[in-house]
N, C-alpha and C. Protein backbone atom coordinates (compact mmCIF):
# COMPACT_ATOMS: atom_id res chain seq x y z
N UNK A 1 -10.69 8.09 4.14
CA UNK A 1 -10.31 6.76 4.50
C UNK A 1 -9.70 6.74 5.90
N UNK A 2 -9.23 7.67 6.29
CA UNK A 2 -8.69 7.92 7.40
C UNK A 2 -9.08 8.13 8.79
N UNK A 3 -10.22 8.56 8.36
CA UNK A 3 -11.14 8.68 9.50
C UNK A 3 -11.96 7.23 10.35
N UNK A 4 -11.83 6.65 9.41
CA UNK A 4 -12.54 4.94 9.69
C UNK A 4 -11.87 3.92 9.61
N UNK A 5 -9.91 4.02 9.46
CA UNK A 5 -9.14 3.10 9.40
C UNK A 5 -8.62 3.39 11.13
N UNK A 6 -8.46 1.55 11.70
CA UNK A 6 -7.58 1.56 12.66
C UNK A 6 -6.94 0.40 12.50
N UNK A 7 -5.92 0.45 13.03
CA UNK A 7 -5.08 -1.15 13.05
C UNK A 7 -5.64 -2.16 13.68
N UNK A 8 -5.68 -3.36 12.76
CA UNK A 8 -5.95 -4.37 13.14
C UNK A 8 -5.61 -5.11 14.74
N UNK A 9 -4.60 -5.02 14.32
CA UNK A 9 -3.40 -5.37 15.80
C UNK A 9 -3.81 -4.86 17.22
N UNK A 10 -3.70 -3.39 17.08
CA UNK A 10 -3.50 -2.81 18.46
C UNK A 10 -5.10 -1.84 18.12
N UNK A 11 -5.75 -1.61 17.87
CA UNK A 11 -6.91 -0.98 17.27
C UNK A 11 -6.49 0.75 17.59
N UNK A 12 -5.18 1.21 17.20
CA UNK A 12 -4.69 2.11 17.42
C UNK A 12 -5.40 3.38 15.82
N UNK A 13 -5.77 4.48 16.22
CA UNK A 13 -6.24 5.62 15.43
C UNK A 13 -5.91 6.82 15.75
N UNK A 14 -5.64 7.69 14.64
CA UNK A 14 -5.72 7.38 13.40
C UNK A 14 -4.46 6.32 12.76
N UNK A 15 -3.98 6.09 11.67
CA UNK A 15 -2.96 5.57 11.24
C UNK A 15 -1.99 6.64 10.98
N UNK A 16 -0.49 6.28 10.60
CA UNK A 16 0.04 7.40 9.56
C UNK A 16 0.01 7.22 8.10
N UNK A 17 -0.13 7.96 7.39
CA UNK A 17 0.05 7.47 5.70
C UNK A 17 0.97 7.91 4.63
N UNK A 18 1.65 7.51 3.95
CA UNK A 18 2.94 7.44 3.39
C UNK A 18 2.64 6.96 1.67
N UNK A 19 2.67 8.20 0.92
CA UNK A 19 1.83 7.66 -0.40
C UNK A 19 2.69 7.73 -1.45
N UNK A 20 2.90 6.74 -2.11
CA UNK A 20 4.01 6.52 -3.70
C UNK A 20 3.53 7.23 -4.44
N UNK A 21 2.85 6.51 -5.00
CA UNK A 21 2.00 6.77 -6.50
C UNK A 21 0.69 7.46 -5.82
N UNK A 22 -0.27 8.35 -6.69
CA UNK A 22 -1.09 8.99 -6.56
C UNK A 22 -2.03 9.69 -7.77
N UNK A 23 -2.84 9.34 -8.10
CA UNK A 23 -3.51 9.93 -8.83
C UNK A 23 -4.60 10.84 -8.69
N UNK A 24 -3.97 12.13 -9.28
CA UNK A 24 -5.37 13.50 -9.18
C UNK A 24 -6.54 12.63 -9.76
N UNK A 25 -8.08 12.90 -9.44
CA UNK A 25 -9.54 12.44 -9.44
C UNK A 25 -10.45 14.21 -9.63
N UNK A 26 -10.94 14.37 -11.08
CA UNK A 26 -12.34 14.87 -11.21
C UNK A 26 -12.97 15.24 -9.60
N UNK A 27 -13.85 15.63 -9.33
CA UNK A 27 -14.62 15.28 -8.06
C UNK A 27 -15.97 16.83 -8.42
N UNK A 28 -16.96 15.97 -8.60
CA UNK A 28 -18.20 17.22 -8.59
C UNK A 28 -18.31 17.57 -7.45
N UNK A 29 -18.28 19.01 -7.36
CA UNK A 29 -18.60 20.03 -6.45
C UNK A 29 -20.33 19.25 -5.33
N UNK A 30 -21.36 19.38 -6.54
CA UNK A 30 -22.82 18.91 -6.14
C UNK A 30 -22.67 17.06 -5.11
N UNK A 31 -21.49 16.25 -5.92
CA UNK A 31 -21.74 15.26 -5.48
C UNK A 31 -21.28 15.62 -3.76
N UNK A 32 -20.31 16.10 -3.91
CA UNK A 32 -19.68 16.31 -1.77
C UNK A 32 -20.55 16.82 -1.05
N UNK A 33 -21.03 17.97 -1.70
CA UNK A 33 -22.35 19.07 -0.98
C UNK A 33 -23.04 17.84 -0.31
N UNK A 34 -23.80 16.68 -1.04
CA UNK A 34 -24.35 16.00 -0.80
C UNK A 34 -24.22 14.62 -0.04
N UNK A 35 -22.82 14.16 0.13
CA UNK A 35 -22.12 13.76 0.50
C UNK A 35 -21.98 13.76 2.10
N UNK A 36 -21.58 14.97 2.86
CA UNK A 36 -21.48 15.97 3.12
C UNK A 36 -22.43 16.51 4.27
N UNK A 37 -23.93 16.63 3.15
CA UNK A 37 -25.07 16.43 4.25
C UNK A 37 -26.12 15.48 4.47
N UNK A 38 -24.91 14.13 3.69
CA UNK A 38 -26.18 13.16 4.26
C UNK A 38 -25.24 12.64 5.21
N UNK A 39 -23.63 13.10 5.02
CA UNK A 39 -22.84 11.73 6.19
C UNK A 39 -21.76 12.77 7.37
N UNK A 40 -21.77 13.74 6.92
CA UNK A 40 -20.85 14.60 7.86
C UNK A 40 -21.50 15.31 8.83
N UNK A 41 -22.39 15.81 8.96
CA UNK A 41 -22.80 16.86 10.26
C UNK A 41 -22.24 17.57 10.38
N UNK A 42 -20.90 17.66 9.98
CA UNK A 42 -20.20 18.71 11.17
C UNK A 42 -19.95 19.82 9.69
N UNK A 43 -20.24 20.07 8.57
CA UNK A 43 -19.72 20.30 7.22
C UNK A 43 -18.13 19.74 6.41
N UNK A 44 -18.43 18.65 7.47
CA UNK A 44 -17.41 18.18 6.41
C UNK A 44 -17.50 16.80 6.32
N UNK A 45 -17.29 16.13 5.72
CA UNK A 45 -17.57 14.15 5.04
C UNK A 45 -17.10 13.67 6.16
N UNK A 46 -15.98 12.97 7.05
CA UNK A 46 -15.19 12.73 7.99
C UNK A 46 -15.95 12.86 9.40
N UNK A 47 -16.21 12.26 10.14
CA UNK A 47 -16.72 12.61 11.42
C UNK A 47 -16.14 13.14 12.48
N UNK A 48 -14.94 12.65 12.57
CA UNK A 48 -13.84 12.11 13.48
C UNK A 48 -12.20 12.74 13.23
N UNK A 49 -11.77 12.63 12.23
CA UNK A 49 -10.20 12.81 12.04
C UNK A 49 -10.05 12.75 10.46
N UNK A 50 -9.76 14.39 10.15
CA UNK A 50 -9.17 14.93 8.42
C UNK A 50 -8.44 13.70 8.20
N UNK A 51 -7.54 12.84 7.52
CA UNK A 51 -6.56 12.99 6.98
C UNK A 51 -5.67 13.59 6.22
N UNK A 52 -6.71 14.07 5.63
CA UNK A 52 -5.91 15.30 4.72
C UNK A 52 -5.42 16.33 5.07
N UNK A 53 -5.80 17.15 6.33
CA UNK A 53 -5.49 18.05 7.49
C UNK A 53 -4.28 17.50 8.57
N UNK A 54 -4.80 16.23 8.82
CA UNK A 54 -4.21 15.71 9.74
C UNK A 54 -4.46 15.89 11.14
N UNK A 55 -5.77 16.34 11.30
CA UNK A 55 -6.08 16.78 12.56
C UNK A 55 -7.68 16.50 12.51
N UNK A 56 -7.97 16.54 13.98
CA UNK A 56 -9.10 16.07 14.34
C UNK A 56 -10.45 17.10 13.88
N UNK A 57 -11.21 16.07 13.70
CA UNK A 57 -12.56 17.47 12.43
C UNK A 57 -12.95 18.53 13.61
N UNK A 58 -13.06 18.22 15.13
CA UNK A 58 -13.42 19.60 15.83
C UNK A 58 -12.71 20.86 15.90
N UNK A 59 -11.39 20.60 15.40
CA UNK A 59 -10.15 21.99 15.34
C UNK A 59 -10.05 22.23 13.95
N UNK A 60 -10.71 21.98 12.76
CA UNK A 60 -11.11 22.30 11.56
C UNK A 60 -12.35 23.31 11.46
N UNK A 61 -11.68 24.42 10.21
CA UNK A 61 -13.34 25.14 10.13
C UNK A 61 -14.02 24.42 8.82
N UNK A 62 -15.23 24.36 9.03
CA UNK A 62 -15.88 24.02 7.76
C UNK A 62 -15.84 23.85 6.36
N UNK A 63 -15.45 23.15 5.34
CA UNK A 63 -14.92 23.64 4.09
C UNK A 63 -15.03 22.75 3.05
N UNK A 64 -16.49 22.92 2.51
CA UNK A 64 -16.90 22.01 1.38
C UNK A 64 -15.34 21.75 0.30
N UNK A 65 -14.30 22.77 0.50
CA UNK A 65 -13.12 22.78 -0.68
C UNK A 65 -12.29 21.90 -0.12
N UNK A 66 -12.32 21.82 0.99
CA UNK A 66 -10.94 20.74 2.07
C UNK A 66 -11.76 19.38 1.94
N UNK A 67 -12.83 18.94 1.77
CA UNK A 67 -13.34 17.38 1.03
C UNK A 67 -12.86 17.71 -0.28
N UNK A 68 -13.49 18.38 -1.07
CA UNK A 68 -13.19 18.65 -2.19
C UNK A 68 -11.44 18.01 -2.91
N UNK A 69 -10.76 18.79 -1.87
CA UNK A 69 -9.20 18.35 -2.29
C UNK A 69 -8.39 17.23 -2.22
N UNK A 70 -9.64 16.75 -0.75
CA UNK A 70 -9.23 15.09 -0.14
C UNK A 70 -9.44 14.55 -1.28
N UNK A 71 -10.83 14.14 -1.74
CA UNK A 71 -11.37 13.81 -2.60
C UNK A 71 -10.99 13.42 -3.81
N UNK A 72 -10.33 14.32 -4.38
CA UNK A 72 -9.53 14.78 -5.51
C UNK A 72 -8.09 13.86 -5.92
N UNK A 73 -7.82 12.85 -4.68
CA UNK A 73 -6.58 12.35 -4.55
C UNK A 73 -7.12 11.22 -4.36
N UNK A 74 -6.36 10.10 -5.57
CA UNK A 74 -6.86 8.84 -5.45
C UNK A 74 -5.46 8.16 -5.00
N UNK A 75 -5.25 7.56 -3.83
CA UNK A 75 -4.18 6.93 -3.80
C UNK A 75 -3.55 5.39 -4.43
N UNK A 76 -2.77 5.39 -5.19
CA UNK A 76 -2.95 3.76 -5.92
C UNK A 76 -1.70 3.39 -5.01
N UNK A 77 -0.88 3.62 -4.84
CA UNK A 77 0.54 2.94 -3.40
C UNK A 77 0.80 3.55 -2.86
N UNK A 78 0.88 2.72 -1.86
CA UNK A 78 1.20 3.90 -0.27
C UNK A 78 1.56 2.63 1.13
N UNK A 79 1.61 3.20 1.83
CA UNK A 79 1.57 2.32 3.11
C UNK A 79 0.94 3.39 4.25
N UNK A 80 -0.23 2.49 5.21
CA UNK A 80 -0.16 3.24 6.30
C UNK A 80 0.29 2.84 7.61
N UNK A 81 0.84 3.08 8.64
CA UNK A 81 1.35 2.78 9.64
C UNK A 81 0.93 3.06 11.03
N UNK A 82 0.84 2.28 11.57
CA UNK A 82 0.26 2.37 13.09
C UNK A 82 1.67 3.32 14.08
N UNK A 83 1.29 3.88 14.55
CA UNK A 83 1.77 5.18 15.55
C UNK A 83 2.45 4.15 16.75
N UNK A 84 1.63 2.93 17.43
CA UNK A 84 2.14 2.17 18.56
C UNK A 84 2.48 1.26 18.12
N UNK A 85 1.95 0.19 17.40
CA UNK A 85 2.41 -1.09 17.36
C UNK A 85 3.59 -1.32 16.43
N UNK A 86 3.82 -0.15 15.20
CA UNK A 86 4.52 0.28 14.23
C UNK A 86 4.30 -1.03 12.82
N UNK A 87 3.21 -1.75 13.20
CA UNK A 87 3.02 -2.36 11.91
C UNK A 87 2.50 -1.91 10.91
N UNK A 88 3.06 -1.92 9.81
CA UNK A 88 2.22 -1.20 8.57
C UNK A 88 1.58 -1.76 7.70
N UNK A 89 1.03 -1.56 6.86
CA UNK A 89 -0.05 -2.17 5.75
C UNK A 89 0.06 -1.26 4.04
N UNK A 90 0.17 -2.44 3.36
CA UNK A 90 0.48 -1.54 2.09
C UNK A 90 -0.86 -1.02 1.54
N UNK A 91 -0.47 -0.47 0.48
CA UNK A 91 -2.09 0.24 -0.24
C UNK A 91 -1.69 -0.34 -1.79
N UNK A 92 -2.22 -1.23 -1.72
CA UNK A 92 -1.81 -1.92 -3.58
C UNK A 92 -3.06 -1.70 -4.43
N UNK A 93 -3.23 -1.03 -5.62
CA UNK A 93 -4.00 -0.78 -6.68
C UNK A 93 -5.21 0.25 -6.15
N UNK A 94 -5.23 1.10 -4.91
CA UNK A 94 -6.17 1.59 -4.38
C UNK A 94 -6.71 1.13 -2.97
N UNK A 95 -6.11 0.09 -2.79
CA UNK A 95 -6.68 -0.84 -1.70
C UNK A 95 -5.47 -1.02 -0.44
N UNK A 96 -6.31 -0.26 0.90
CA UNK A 96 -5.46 -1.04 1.70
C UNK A 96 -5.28 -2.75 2.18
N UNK A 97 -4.74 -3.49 2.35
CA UNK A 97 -4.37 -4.68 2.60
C UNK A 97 -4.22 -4.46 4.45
N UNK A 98 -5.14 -4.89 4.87
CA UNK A 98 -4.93 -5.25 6.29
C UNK A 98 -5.33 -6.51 6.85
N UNK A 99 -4.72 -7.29 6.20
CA UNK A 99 -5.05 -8.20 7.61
C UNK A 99 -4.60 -8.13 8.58
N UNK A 100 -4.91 -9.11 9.70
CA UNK A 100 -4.55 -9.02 10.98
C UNK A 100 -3.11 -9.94 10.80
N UNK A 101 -2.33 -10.21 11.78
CA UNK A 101 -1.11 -10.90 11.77
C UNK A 101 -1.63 -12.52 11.60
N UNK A 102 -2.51 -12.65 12.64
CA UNK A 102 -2.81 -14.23 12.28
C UNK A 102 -3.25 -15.25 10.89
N UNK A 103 -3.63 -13.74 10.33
CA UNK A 103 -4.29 -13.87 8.55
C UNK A 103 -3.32 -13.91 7.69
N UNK A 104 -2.66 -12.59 8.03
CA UNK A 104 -1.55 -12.16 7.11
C UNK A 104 0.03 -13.26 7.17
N UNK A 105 0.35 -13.69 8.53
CA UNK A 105 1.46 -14.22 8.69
C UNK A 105 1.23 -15.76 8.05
N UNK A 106 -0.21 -16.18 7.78
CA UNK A 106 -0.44 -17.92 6.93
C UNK A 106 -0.81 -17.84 5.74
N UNK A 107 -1.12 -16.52 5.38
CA UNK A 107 -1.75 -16.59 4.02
C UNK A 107 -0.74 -16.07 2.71
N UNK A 108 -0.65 -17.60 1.71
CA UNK A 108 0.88 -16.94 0.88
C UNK A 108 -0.21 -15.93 0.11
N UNK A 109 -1.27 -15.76 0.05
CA UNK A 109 -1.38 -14.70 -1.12
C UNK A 109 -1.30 -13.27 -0.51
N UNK A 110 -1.60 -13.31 0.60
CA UNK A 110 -0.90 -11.74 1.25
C UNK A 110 0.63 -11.69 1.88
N UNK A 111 0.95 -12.81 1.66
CA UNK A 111 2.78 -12.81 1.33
C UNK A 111 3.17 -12.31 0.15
N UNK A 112 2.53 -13.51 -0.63
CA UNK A 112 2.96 -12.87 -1.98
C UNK A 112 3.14 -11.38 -2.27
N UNK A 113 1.33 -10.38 -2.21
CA UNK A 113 1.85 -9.37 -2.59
C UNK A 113 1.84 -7.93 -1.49
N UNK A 114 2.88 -8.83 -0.62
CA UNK A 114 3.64 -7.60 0.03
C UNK A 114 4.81 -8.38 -0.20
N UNK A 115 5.35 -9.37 -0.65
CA UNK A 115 6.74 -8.90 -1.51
C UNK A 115 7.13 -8.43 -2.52
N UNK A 116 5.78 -8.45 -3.35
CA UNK A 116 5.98 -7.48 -4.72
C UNK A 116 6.13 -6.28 -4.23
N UNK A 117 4.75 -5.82 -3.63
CA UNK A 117 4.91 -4.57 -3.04
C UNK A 117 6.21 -3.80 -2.03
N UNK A 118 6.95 -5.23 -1.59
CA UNK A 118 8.49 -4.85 -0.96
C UNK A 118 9.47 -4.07 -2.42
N UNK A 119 9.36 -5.33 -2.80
CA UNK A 119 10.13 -5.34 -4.21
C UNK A 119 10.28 -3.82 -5.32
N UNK A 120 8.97 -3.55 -5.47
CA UNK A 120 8.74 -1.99 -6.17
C UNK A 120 8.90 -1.20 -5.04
N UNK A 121 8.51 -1.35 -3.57
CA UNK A 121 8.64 0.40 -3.22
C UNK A 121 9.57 -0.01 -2.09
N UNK A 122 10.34 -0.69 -1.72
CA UNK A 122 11.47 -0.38 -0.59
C UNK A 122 12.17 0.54 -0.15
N UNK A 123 12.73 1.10 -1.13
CA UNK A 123 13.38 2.38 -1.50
C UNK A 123 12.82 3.50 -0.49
N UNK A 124 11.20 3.55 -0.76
CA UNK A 124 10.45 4.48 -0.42
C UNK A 124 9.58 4.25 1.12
N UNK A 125 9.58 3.42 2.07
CA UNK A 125 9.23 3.20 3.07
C UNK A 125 9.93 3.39 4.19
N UNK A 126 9.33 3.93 4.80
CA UNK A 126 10.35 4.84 5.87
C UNK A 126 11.10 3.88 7.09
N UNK A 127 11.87 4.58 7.42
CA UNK A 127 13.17 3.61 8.27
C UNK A 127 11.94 3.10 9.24
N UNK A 128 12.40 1.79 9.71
CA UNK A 128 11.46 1.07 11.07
C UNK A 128 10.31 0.22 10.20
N UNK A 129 9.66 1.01 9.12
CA UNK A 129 8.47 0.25 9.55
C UNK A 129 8.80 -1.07 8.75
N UNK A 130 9.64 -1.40 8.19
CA UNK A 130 9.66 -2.98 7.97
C UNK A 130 10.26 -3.98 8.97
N UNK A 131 10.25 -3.23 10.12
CA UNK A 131 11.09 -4.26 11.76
C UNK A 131 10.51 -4.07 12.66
N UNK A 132 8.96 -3.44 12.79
CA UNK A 132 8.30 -3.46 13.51
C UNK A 132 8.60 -2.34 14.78
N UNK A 133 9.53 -0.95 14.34
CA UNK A 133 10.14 -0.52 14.85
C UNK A 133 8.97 0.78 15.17
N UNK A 134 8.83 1.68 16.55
CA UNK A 134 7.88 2.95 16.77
C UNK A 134 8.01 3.32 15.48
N UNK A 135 6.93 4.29 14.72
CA UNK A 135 7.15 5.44 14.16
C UNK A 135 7.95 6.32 14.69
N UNK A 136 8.21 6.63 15.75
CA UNK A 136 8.98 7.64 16.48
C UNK A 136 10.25 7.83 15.95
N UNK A 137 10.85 6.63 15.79
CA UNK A 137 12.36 6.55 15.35
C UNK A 137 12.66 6.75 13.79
N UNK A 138 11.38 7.07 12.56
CA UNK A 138 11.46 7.06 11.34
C UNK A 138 12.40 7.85 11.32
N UNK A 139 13.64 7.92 10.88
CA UNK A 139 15.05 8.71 10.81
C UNK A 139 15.26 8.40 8.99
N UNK A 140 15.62 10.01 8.90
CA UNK A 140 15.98 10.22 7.40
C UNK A 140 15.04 10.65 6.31
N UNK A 141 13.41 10.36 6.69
CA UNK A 141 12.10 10.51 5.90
C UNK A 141 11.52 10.95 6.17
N UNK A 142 10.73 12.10 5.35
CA UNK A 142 9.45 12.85 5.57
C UNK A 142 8.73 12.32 5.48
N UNK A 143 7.68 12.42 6.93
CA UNK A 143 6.49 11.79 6.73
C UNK A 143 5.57 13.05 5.76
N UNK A 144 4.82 12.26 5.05
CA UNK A 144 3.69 12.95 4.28
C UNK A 144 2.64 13.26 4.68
N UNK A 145 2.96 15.14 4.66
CA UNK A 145 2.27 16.34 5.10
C UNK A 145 0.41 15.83 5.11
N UNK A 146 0.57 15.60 4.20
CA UNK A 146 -1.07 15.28 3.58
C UNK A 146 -1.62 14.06 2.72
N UNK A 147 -0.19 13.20 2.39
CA UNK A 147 -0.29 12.00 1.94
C UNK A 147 0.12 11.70 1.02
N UNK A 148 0.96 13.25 0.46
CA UNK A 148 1.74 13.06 -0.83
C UNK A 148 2.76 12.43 -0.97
């Protein structure tokens, strides 16, 4: 997901990602192989930028097991966060929620549930990003290594 998400806002990439809840996922070996070599080239799914690594796929070695593990991780809440503009976007039921500000700031149903989504995970969202503040300054929180 990471590889093909940028912010709406500032079209800034990759994002950062910050994951609550998480659910381990099955994942056939045969289905990635295939996966893999109809969409990766390089041996791995991703064209561009792991997330799961966290680093860009040309400083990665090859490794049908490193999709494999991405793979393997279904995220159901999370937030990801833009690096410059520091706006973030929640991940509710599997799904990131991005609109753009002009969408997001008129529309009560993506009000609505990013105050639920305030409501259950506040606790857990790292300093700044609810004030529009750099990532730089996240003070007190680990960002997540790999998205855990």
């Amino acid at each position: 997901m990471l590889d093909v998400l940028a912010c709406p806002e500032c079209r800034e990439h990759p994002l950062k990602l910050y994951t609550f809840v998480e659910v381990e996922i099955k994942v056939d070996r045969g289905v990635v192989r295939k996966l893999i070599d109809q969409y990766g080239g390089r041996g791995l799914i991703c064209s561009l930028y792991c997330g799961y690594k966290r680093s860009l796929v040309d400083s990665l070695n090859e490794s049908i097991d490193l999709c494999i593990a991405c793979l393997s991780r279904d995220i159901k809440y999370g937030i990801l966060q833009c690096g410059r503009c520091g706006r973030w976007f929640p991940i509710i039921a599997g799904i990131p929620i991005m609109y753009p500000d002009h969408i997001r700031l008129r529309s009560r149903r993506a009000q609505a549930l990013e105050r639920v989504f305030l409501k259950r995970f506040r606790e857990r969202i790292p300093y700044g990003a609810l004030d529009g503040e750099s990532t730089d300054r996240l003070e007190n929180r680990k960002e997540d290594s790999v998205g855990r």
